[in-house]
Protein backbone atom coordinates (compact mmCIF):
# COMPACT_ATOMS: atom_id res chain seq x y z
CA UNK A 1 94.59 75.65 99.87
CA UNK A 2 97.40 76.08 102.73
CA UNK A 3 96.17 79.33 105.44
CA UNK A 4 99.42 81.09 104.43
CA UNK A 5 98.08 81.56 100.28
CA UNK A 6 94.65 82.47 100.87
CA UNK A 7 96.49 84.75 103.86
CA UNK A 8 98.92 86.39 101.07
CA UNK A 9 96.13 86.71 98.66
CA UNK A 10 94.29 88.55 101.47
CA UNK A 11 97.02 91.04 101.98
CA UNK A 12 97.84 91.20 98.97
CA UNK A 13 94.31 93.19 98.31
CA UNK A 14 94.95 95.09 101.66
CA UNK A 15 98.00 96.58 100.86
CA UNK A 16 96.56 97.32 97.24
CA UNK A 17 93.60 98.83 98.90
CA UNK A 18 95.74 101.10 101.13
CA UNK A 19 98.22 102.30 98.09
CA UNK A 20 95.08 103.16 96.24
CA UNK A 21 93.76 105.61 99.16
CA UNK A 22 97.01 107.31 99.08
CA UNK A 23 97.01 107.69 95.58
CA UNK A 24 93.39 109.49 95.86
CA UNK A 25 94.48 111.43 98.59
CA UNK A 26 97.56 112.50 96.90
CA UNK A 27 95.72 113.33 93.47
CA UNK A 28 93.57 114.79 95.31
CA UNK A 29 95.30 117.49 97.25
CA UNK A 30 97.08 118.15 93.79
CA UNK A 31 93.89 118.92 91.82
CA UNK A 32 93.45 121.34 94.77
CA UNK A 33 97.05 123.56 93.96
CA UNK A 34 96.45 122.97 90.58
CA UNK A 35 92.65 124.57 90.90
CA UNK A 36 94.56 127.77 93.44
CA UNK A 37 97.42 127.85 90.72
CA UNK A 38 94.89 127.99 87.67
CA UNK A 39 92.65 130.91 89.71
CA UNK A 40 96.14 133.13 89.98
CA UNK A 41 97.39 132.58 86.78
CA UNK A 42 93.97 133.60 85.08
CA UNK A 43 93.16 136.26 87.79
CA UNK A 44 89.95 135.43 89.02
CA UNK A 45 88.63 136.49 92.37
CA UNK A 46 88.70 134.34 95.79
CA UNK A 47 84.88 133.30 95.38
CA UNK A 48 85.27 131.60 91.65
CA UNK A 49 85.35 128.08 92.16
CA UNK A 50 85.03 128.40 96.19
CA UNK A 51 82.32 125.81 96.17
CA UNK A 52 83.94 123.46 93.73
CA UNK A 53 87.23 123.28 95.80
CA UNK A 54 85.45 123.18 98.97
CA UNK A 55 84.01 119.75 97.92
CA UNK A 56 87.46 118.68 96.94
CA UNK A 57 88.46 119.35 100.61
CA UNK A 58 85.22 117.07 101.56
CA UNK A 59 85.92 114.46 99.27
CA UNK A 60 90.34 114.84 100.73
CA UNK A 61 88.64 114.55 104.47
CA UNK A 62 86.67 111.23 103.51
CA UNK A 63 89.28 109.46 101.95
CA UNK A 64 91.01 110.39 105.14
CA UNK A 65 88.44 108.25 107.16
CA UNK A 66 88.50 105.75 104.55
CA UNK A 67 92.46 105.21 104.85
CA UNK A 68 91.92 105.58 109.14
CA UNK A 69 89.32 102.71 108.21
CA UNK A 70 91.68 100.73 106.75
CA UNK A 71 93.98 101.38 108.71
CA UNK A 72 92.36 100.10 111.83
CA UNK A 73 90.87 96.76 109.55
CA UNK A 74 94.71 95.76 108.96
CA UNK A 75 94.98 95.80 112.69
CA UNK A 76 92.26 93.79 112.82
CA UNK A 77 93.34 91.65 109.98
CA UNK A 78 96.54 91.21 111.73
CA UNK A 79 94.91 89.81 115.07
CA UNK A 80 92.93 87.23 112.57
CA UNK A 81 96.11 86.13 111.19
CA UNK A 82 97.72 85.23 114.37
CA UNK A 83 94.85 83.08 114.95
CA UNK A 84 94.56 81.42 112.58
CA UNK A 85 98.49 80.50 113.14
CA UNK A 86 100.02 82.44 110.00
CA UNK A 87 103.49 83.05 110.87
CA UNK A 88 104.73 86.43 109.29
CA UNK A 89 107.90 87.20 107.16
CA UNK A 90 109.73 90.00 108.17
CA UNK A 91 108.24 93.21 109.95
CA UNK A 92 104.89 93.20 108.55
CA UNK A 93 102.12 90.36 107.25
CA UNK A 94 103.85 88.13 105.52
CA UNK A 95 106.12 90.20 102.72
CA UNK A 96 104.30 93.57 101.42
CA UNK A 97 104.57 93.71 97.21
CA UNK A 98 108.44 94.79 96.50
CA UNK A 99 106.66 97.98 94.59
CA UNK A 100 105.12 99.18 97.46
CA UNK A 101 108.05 98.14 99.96
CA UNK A 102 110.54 100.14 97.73
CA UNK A 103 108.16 103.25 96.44
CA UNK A 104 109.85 106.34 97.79
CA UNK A 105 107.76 110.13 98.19
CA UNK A 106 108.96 113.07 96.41
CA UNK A 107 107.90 115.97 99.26
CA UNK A 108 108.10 119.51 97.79
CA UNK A 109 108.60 123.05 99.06
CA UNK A 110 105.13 124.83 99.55
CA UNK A 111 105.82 128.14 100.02
């Protein structure tokens, strides 16, 4: 098999990899509000579910290192691929799924 398909196949997994971290980290930090929201609305003191979200917060900060880790093996990745001689498409390695590459964030007001 030619260097540039096993190469594709490679990043293909990478870039999955790193939209799945994001995803976490996203649902992640929402199941936090949604845990703050839920102790207002049924008005329960500061301390109920302290513990619970504070392992939430844990769980947030590792996927953090996780994506870092990533991160820094796509780098790495990237130094392999030059070489090896895999000539890259565009800006990044070789052409990043069209989902991901058009995927827009929805920020909202916190406040």
């Amino acid at each position: 098999m030619e260097k540039v398909f096993v190469a594709k196949k490679v990043a293909t997994k990478l870039y999955a990899t790193e939209a799945a971290l994001d995803a976490a980290m996203t649902e992640a930090a929402e199941l936090i509000g949604e845990m703050v929201k839920a102790r207002a609305e049924l008005g329960l003191s500061a301390v109920v579910g302290d513990q619970a979200q504070a392992k939430i917060v844990e769980a947030i900060a590792a996927l953090g290192e996780a994506r870092t880790a990533v991160v820094a093996a796509h780098a790495d990745l990237d130094e392999v691929r030059r070489r090896i001689g895999v000539r890259t498409k565009g800006l990044g390695f070789l052409d990043k799924p069209a989902a991901q590459a058009t995927e827009t964030v929805d920020l909202r007001e916190v406040g």
